[in-house]
C-alpha atoms as a PDB file:
ATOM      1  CA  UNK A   1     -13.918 -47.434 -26.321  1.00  0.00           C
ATOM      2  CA  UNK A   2     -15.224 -44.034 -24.561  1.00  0.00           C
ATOM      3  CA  UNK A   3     -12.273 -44.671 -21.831  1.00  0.00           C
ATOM      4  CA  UNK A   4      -9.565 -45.260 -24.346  1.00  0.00           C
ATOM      5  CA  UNK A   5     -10.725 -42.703 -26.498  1.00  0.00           C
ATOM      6  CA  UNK A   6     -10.387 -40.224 -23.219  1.00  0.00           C
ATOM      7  CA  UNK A   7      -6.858 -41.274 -22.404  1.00  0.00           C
ATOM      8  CA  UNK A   8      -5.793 -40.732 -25.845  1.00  0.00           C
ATOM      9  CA  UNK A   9      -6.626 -36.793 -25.729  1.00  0.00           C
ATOM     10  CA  UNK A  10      -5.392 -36.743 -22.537  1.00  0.00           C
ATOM     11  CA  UNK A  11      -1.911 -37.960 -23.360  1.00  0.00           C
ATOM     12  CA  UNK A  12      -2.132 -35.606 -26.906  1.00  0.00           C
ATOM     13  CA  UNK A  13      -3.091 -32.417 -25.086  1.00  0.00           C
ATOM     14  CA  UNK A  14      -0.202 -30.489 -23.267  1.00  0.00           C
ATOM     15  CA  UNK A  15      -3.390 -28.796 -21.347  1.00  0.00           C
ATOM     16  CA  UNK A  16      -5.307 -29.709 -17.927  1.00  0.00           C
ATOM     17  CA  UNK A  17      -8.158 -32.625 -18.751  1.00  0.00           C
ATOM     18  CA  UNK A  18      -7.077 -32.803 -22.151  1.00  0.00           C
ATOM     19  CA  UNK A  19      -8.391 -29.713 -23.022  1.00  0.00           C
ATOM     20  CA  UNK A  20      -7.686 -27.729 -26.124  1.00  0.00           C
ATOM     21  CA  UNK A  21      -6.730 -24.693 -25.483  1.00  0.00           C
ATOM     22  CA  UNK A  22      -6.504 -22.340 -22.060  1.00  0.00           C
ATOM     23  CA  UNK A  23      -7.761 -19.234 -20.882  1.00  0.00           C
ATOM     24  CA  UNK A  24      -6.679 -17.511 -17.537  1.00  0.00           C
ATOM     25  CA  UNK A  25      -8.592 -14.528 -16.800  1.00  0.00           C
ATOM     26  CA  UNK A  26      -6.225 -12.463 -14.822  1.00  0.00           C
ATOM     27  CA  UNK A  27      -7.807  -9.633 -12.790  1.00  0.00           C
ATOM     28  CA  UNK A  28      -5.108  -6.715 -11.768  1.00  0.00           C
ATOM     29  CA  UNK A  29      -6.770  -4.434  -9.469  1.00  0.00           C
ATOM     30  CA  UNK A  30      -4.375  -1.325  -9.725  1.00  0.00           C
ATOM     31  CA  UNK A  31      -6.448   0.486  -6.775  1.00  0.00           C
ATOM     32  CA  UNK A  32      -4.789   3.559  -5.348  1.00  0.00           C
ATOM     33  CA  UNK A  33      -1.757   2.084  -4.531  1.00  0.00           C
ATOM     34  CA  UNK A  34      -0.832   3.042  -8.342  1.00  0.00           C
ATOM     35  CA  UNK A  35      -1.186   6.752  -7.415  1.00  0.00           C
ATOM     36  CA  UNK A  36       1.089   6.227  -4.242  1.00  0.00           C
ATOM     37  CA  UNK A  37       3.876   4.900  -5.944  1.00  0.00           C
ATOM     38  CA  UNK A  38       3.845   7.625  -8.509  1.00  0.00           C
ATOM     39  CA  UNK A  39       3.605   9.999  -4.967  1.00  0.00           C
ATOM     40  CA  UNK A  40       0.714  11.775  -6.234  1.00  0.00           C
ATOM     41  CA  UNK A  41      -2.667  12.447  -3.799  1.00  0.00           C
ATOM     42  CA  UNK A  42      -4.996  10.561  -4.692  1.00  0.00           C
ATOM     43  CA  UNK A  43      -7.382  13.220  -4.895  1.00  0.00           C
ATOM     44  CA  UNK A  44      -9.652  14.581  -8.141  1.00  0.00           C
ATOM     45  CA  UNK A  45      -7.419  13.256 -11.275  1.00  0.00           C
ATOM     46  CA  UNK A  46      -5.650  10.840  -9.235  1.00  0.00           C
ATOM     47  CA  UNK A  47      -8.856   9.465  -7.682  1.00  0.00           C
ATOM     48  CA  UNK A  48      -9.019   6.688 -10.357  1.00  0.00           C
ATOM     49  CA  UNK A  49      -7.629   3.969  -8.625  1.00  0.00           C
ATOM     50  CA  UNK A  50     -10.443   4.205  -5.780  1.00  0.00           C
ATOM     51  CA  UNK A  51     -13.021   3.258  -7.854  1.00  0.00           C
ATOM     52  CA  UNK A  52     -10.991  -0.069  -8.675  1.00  0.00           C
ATOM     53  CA  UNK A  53     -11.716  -0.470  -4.990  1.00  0.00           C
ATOM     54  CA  UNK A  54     -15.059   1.417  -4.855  1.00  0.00           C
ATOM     55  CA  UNK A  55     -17.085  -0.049  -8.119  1.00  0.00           C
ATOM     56  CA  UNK A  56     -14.553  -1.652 -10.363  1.00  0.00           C
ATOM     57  CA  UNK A  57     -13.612  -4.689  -8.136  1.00  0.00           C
ATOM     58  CA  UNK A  58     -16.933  -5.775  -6.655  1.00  0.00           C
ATOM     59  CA  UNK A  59     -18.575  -5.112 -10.887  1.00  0.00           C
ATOM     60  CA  UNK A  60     -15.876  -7.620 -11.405  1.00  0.00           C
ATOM     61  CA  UNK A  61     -16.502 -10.114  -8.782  1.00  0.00           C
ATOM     62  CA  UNK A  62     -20.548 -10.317  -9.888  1.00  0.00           C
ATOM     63  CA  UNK A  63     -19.474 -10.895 -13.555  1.00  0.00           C
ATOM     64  CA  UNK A  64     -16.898 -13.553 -12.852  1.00  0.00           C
ATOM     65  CA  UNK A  65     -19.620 -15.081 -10.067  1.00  0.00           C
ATOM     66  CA  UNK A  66     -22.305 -15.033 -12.933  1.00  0.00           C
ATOM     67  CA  UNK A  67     -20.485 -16.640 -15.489  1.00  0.00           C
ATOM     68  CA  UNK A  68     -18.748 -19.406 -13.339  1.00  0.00           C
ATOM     69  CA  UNK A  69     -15.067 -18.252 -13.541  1.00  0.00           C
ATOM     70  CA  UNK A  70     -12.575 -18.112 -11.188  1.00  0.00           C
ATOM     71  CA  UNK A  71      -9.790 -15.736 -12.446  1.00  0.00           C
ATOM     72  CA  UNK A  72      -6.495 -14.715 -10.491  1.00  0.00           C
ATOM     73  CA  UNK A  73      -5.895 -11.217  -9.364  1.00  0.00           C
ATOM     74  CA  UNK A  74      -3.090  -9.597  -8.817  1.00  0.00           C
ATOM     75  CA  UNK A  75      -3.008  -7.032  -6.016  1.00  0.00           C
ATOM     76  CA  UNK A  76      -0.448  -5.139  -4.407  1.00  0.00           C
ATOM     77  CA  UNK A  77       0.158  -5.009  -0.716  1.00  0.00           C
ATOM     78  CA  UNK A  78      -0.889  -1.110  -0.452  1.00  0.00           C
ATOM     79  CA  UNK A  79      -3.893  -1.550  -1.503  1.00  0.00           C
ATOM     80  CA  UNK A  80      -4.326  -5.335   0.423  1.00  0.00           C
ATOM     81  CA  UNK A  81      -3.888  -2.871   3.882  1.00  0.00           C
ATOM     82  CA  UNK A  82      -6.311  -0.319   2.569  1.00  0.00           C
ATOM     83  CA  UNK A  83      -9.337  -2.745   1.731  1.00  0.00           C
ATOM     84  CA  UNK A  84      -8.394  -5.944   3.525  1.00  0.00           C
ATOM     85  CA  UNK A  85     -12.267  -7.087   3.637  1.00  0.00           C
ATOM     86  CA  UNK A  86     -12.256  -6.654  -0.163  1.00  0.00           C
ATOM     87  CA  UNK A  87      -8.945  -9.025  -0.468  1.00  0.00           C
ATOM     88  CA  UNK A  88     -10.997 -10.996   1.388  1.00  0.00           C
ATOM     89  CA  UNK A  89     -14.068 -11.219  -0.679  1.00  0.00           C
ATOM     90  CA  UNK A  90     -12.273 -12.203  -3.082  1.00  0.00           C
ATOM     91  CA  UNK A  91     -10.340 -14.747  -1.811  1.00  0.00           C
ATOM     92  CA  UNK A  92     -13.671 -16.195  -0.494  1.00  0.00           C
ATOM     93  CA  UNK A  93     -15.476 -16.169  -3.402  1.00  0.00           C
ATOM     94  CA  UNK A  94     -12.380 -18.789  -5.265  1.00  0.00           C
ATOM     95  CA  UNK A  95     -10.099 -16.654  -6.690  1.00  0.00           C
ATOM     96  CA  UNK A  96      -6.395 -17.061  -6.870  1.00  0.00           C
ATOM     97  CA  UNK A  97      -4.848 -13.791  -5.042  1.00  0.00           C
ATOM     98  CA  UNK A  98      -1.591 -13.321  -6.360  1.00  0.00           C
ATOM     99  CA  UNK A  99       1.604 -10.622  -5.685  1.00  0.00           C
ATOM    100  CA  UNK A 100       2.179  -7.711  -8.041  1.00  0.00           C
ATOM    101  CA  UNK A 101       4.499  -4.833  -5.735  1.00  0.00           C
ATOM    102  CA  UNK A 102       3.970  -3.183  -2.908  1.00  0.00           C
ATOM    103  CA  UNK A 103       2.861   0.159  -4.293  1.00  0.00           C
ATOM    104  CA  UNK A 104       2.328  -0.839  -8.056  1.00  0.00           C
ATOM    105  CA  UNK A 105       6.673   0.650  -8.224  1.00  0.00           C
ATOM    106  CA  UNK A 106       7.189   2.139 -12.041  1.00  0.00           C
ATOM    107  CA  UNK A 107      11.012   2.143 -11.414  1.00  0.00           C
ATOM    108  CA  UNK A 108      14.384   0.164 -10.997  1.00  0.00           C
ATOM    109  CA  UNK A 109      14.176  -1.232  -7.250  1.00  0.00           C
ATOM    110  CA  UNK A 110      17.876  -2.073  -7.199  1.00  0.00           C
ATOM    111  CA  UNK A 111      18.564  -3.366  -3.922  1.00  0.00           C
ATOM    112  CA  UNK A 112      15.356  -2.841  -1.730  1.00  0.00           C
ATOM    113  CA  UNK A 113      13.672  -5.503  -4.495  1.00  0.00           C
ATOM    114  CA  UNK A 114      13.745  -8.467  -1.956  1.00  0.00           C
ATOM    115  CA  UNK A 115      12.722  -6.541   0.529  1.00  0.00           C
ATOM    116  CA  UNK A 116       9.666  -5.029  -1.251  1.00  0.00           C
ATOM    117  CA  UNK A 117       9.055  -8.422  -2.295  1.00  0.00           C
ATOM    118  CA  UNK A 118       9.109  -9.906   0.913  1.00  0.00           C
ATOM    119  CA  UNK A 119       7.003  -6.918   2.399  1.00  0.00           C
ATOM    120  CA  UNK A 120       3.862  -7.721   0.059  1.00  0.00           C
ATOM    121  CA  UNK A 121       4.139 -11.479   0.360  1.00  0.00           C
ATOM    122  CA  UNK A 122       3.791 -11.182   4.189  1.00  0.00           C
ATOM    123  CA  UNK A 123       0.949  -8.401   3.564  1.00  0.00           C
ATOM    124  CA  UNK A 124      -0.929 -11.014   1.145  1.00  0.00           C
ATOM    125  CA  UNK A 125      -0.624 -13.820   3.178  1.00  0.00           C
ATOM    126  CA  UNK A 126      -1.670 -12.288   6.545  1.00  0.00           C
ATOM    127  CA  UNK A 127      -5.046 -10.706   5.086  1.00  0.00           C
ATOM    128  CA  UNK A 128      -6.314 -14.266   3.427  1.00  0.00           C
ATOM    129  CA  UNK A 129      -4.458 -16.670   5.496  1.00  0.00           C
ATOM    130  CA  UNK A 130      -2.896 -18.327   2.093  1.00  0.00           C
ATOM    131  CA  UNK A 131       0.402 -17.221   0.964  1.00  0.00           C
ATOM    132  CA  UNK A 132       0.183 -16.121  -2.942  1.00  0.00           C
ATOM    133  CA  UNK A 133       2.495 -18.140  -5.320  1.00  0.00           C
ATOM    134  CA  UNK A 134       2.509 -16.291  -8.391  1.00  0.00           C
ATOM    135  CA  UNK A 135       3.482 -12.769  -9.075  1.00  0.00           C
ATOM    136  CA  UNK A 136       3.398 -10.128 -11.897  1.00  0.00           C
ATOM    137  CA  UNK A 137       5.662  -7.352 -12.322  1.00  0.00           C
ATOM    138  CA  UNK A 138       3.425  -3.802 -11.763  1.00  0.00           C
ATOM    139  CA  UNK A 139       6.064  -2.246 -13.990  1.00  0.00           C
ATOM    140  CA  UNK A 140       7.515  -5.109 -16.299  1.00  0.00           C
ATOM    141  CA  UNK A 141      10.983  -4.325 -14.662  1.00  0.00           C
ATOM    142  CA  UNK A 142      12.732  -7.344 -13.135  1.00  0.00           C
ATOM    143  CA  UNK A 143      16.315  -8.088 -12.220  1.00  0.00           C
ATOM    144  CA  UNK A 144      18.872 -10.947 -11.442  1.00  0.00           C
ATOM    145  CA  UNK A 145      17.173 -10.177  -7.817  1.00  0.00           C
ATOM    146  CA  UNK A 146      13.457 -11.141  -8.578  1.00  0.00           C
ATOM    147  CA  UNK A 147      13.365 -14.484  -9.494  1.00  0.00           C
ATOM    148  CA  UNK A 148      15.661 -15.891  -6.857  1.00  0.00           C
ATOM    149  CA  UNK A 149      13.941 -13.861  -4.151  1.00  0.00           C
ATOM    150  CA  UNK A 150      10.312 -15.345  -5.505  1.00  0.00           C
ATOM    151  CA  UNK A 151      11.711 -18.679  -5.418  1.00  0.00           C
ATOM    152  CA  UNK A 152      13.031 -18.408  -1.824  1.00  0.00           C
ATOM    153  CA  UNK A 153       9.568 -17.206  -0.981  1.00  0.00           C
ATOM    154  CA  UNK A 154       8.199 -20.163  -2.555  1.00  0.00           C
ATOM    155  CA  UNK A 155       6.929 -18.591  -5.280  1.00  0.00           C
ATOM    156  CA  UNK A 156       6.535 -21.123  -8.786  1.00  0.00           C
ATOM    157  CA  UNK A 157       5.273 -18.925 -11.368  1.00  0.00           C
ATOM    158  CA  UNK A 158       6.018 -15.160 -12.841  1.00  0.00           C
ATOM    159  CA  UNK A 159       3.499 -14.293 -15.507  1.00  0.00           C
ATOM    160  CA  UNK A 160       5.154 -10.540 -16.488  1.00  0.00           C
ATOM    161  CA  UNK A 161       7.107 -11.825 -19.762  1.00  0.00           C
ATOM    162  CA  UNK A 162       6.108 -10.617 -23.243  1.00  0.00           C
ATOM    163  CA  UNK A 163       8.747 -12.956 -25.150  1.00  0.00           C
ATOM    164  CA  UNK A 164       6.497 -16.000 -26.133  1.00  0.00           C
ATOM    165  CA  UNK A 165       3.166 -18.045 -27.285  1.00  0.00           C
ATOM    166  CA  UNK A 166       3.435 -20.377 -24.403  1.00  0.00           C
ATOM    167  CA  UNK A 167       4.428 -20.981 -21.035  1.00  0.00           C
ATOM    168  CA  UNK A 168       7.950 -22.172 -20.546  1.00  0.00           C
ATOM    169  CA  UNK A 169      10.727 -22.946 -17.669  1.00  0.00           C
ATOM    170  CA  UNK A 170      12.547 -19.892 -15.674  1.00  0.00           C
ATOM    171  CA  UNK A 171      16.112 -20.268 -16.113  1.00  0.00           C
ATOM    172  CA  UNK A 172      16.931 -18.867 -12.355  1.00  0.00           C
ATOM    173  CA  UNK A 173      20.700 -18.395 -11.703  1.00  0.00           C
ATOM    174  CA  UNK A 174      21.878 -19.622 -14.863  1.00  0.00           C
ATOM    175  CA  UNK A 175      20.590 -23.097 -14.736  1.00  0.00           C
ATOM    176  CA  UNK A 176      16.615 -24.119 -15.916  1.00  0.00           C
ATOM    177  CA  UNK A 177      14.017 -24.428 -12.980  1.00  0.00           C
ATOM    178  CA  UNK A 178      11.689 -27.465 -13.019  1.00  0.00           C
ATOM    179  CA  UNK A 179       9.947 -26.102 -10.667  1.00  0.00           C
ATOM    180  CA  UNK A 180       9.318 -22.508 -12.054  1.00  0.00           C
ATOM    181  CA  UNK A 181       7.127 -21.774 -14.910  1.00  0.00           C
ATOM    182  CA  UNK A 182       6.823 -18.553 -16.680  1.00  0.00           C
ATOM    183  CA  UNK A 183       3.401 -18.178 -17.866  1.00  0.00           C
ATOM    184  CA  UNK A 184       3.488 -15.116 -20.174  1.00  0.00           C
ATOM    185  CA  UNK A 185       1.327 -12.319 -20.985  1.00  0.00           C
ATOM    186  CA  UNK A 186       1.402 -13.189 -24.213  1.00  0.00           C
ATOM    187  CA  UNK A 187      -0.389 -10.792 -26.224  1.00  0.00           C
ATOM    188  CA  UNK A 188      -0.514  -7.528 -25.960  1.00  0.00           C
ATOM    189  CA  UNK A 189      -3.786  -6.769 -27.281  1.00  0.00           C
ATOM    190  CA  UNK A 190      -5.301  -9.163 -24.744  1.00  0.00           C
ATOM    191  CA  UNK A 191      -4.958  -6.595 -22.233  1.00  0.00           C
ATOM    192  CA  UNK A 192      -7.296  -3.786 -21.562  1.00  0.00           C
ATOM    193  CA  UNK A 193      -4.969  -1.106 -20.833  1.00  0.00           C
ATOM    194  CA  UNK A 194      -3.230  -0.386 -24.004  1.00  0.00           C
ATOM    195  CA  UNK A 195      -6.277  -0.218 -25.737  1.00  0.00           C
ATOM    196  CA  UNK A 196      -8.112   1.930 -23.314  1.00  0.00           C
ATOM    197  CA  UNK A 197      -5.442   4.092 -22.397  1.00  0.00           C
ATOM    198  CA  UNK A 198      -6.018   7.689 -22.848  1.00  0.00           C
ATOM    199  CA  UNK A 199      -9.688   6.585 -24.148  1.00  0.00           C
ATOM    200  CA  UNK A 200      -8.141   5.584 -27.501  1.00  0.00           C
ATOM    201  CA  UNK A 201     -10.747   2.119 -28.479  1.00  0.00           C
ATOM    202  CA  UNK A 202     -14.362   1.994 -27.286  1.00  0.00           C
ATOM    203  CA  UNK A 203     -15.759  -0.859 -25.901  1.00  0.00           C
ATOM    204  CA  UNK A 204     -17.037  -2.057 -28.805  1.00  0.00           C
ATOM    205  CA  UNK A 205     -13.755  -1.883 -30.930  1.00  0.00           C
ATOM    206  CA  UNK A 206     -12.185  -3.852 -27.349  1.00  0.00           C
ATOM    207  CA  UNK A 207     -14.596  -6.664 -27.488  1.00  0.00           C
ATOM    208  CA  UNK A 208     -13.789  -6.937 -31.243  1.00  0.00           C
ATOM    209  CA  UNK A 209     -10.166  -7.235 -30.762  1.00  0.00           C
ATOM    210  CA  UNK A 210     -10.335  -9.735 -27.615  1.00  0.00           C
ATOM    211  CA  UNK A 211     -12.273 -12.078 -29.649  1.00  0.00           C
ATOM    212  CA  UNK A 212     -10.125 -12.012 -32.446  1.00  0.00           C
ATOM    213  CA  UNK A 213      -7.060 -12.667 -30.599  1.00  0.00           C
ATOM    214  CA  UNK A 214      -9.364 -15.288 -28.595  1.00  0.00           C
ATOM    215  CA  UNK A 215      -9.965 -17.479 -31.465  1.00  0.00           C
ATOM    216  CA  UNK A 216      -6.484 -17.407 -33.046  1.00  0.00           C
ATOM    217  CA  UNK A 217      -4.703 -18.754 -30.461  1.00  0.00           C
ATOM    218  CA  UNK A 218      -7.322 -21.227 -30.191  1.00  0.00           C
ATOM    219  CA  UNK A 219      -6.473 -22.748 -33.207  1.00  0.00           C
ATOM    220  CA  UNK A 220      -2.445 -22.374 -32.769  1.00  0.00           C
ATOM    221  CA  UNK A 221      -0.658 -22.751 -29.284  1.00  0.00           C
ATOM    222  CA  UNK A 222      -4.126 -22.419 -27.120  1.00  0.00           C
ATOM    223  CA  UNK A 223      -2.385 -20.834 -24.722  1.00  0.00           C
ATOM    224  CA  UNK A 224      -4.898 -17.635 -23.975  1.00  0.00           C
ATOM    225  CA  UNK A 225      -4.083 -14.729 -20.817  1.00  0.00           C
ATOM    226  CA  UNK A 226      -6.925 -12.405 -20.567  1.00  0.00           C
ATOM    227  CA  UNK A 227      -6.020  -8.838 -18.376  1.00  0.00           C
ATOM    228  CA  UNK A 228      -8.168  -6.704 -17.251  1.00  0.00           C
ATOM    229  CA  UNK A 229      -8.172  -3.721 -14.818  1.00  0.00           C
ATOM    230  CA  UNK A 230     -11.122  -2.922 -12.751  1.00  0.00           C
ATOM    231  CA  UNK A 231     -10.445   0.773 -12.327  1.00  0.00           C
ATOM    232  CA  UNK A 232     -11.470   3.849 -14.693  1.00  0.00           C
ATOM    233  CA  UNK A 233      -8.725   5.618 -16.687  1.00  0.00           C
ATOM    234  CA  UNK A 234      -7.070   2.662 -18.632  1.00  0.00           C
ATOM    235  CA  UNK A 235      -8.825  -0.126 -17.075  1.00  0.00           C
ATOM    236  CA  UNK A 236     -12.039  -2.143 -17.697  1.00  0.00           C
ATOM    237  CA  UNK A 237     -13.808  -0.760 -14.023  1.00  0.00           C
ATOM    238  CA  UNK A 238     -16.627   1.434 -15.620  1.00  0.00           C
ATOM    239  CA  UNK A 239     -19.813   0.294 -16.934  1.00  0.00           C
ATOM    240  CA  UNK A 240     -19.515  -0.022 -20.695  1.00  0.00           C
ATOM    241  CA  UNK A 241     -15.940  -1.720 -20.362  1.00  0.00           C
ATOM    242  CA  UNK A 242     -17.330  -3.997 -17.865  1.00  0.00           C
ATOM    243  CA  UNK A 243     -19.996  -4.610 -19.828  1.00  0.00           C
ATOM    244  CA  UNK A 244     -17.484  -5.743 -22.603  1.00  0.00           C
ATOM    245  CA  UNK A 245     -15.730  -7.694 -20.446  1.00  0.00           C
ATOM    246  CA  UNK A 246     -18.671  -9.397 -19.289  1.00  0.00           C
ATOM    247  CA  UNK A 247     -19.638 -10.206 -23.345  1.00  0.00           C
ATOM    248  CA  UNK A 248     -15.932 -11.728 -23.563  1.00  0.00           C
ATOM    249  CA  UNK A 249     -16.668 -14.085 -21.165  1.00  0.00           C
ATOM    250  CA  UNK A 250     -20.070 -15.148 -22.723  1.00  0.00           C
ATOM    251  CA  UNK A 251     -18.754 -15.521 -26.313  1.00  0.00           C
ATOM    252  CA  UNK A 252     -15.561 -17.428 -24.855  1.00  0.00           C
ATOM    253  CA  UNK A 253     -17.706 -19.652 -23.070  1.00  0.00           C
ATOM    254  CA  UNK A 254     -18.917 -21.037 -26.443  1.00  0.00           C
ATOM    255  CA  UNK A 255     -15.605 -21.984 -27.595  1.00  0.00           C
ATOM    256  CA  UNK A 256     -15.034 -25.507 -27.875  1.00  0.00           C
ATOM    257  CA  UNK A 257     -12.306 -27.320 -26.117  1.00  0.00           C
ATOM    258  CA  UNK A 258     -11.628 -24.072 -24.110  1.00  0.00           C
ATOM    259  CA  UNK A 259     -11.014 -24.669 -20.617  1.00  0.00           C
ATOM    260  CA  UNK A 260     -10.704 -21.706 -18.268  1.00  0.00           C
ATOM    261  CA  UNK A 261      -7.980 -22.066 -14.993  1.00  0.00           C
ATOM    262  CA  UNK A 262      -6.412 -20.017 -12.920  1.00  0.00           C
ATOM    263  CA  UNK A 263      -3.056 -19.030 -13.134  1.00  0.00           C
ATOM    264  CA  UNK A 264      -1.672 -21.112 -10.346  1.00  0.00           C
ATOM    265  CA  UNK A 265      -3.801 -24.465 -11.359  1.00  0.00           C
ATOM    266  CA  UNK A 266      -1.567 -23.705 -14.974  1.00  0.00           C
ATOM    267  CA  UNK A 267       1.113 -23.625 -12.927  1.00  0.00           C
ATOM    268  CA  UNK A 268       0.762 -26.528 -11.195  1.00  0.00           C
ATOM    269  CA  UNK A 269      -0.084 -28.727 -13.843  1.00  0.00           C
ATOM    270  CA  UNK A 270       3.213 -27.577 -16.079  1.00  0.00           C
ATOM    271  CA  UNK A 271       5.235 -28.261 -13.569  1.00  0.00           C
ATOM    272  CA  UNK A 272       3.878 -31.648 -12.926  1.00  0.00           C
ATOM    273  CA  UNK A 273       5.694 -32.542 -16.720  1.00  0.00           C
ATOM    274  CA  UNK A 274       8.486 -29.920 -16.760  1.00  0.00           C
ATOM    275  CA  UNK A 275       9.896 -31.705 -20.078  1.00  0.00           C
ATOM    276  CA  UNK A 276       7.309 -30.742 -22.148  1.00  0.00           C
ATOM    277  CA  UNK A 277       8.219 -26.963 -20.941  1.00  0.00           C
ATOM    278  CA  UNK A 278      11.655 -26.634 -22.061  1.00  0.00           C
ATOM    279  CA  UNK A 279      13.094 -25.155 -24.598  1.00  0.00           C
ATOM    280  CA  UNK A 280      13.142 -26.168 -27.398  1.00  0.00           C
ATOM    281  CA  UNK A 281      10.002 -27.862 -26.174  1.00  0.00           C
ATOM    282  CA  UNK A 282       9.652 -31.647 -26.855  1.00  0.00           C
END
């Protein structure tokens, strides 16, 4: 009865192990390769992305240690040749390392995308030894160039879309992919920055939001994405923040049915039954 009654969740969930709902805690480090890109020197007020690299990353790596979780983060190549021991920390300690630009670019690439693209991928996969597979715009600007160019690169997921609840098929070229999944940032308010730009939310009034948006989609699509940034400014690097972030994890630990994965274990396992990730999906 036990066995049968396992199968049967199995075959109703859309999620890994027949679980209820997802979370992937996505970690984007944002060290100073933000500041480069925006060509400023990295010094005084521009000095926040260092302590990504400095406190914020290695706070983040005990927390995620503590609790159990491997997350993905998304790094860019500037800062992968800066701190290649600290790519490699956490790549040792089980979490995904995925692509997000070479120096975190805020602007239209036009036609030295590929390139850029290429230049990070090599980058990544040189300093861990294990070429990344996802990727997350730095900027949220793509083009007809990026998905193609990921794809060559044997890329199979893109988790910068805003547009929906749960993840669904890239169309690539004009015709659906079956084997590349979108797996979208789905919320904004499941993302540290907007809240913590500028200073506007405490910690406190953070925490309370995350959870709320935690145990909604729990009980509607269960598809949860969790950002953070480990670096001061907008990000989650400094000790109160962390601290919240580390309370998030607790509480969503308690959640039943909630299974936590990595972006590119998601990934895999959509694409394993890329019918049920069409649209309109069955």
């Amino acid at each position: 009865m036990s066995m049968d009654h396992s199968i049967s969740n199995e075959t109703k969930s859309r999620w890994p192990g027949g679980a209820r709902a997802v979370i992937a805690v996505t970690v984007h480090m944002d060290g100073p390769a933000v500041e480069q890109g925006r060509k400023q020197n990295g010094l005084g007020m521009y000095s926040k992305g260092r302590y990504s690299a400095r406190c914020g990353v290695p706070r983040h790596l005990e927390i995620l240690a503590r609790h159990g979780i491997s997350a993905t983060f998304f790094m860019c190549g500037y800062d992968a040749e800066r701190y290649p021991d600290l790519m490699r920390d956490v790549h040792g300690a089980g979490h995904e390392i995925a692509a997000h630009g070479y120096q975190h670019e805020g602007f239209d690439l036009g036609d030295q995308e590929p390139a850029l693209l290429e230049r990070t991928h090599a980058i990544l996969s040189d300093c861990v030894g294990e070429a990344p597979v996802g990727w997350c715009s730095p900027s949220g600007r793509k083009s007809t160039l990026t998905l193609p160019t990921l794809r060559r690169l044997g890329y199979c997921y893109d988790a910068s879309e805003k547009d929906d609840d749960l993840p669904y098929l890239a169309n690539i070229d004009g015709r659906v992919a079956d084997d590349f999944i979108i797996l979208p940032n789905n919320t904004i308010s499941l993302d540290d920055a907007p809240l913590f730009t500028n200073g506007q939310a405490t910690a406190a009034e953070a925490y309370d939001n995350w959870i709320e948006e935690l145990h909604a989609l729990v009980q509607t699509d269960g598809y949860v994405h969790f950002t953070v940034h480990p670096r001061a400014g907008y990000g989650s690097g400094t000790p109160a923040r962390a601290a919240a972030f580390d309370r998030f994890l607790e509480t969503a630990k308690t959640v039943p049915g909630l299974k936590f994965v990595k972006l590119n274990e998601l990934a895999n396992h959509c694409l394993k039954r890329p019918e049920l990730w069409r649209e309109p999906r069955a």
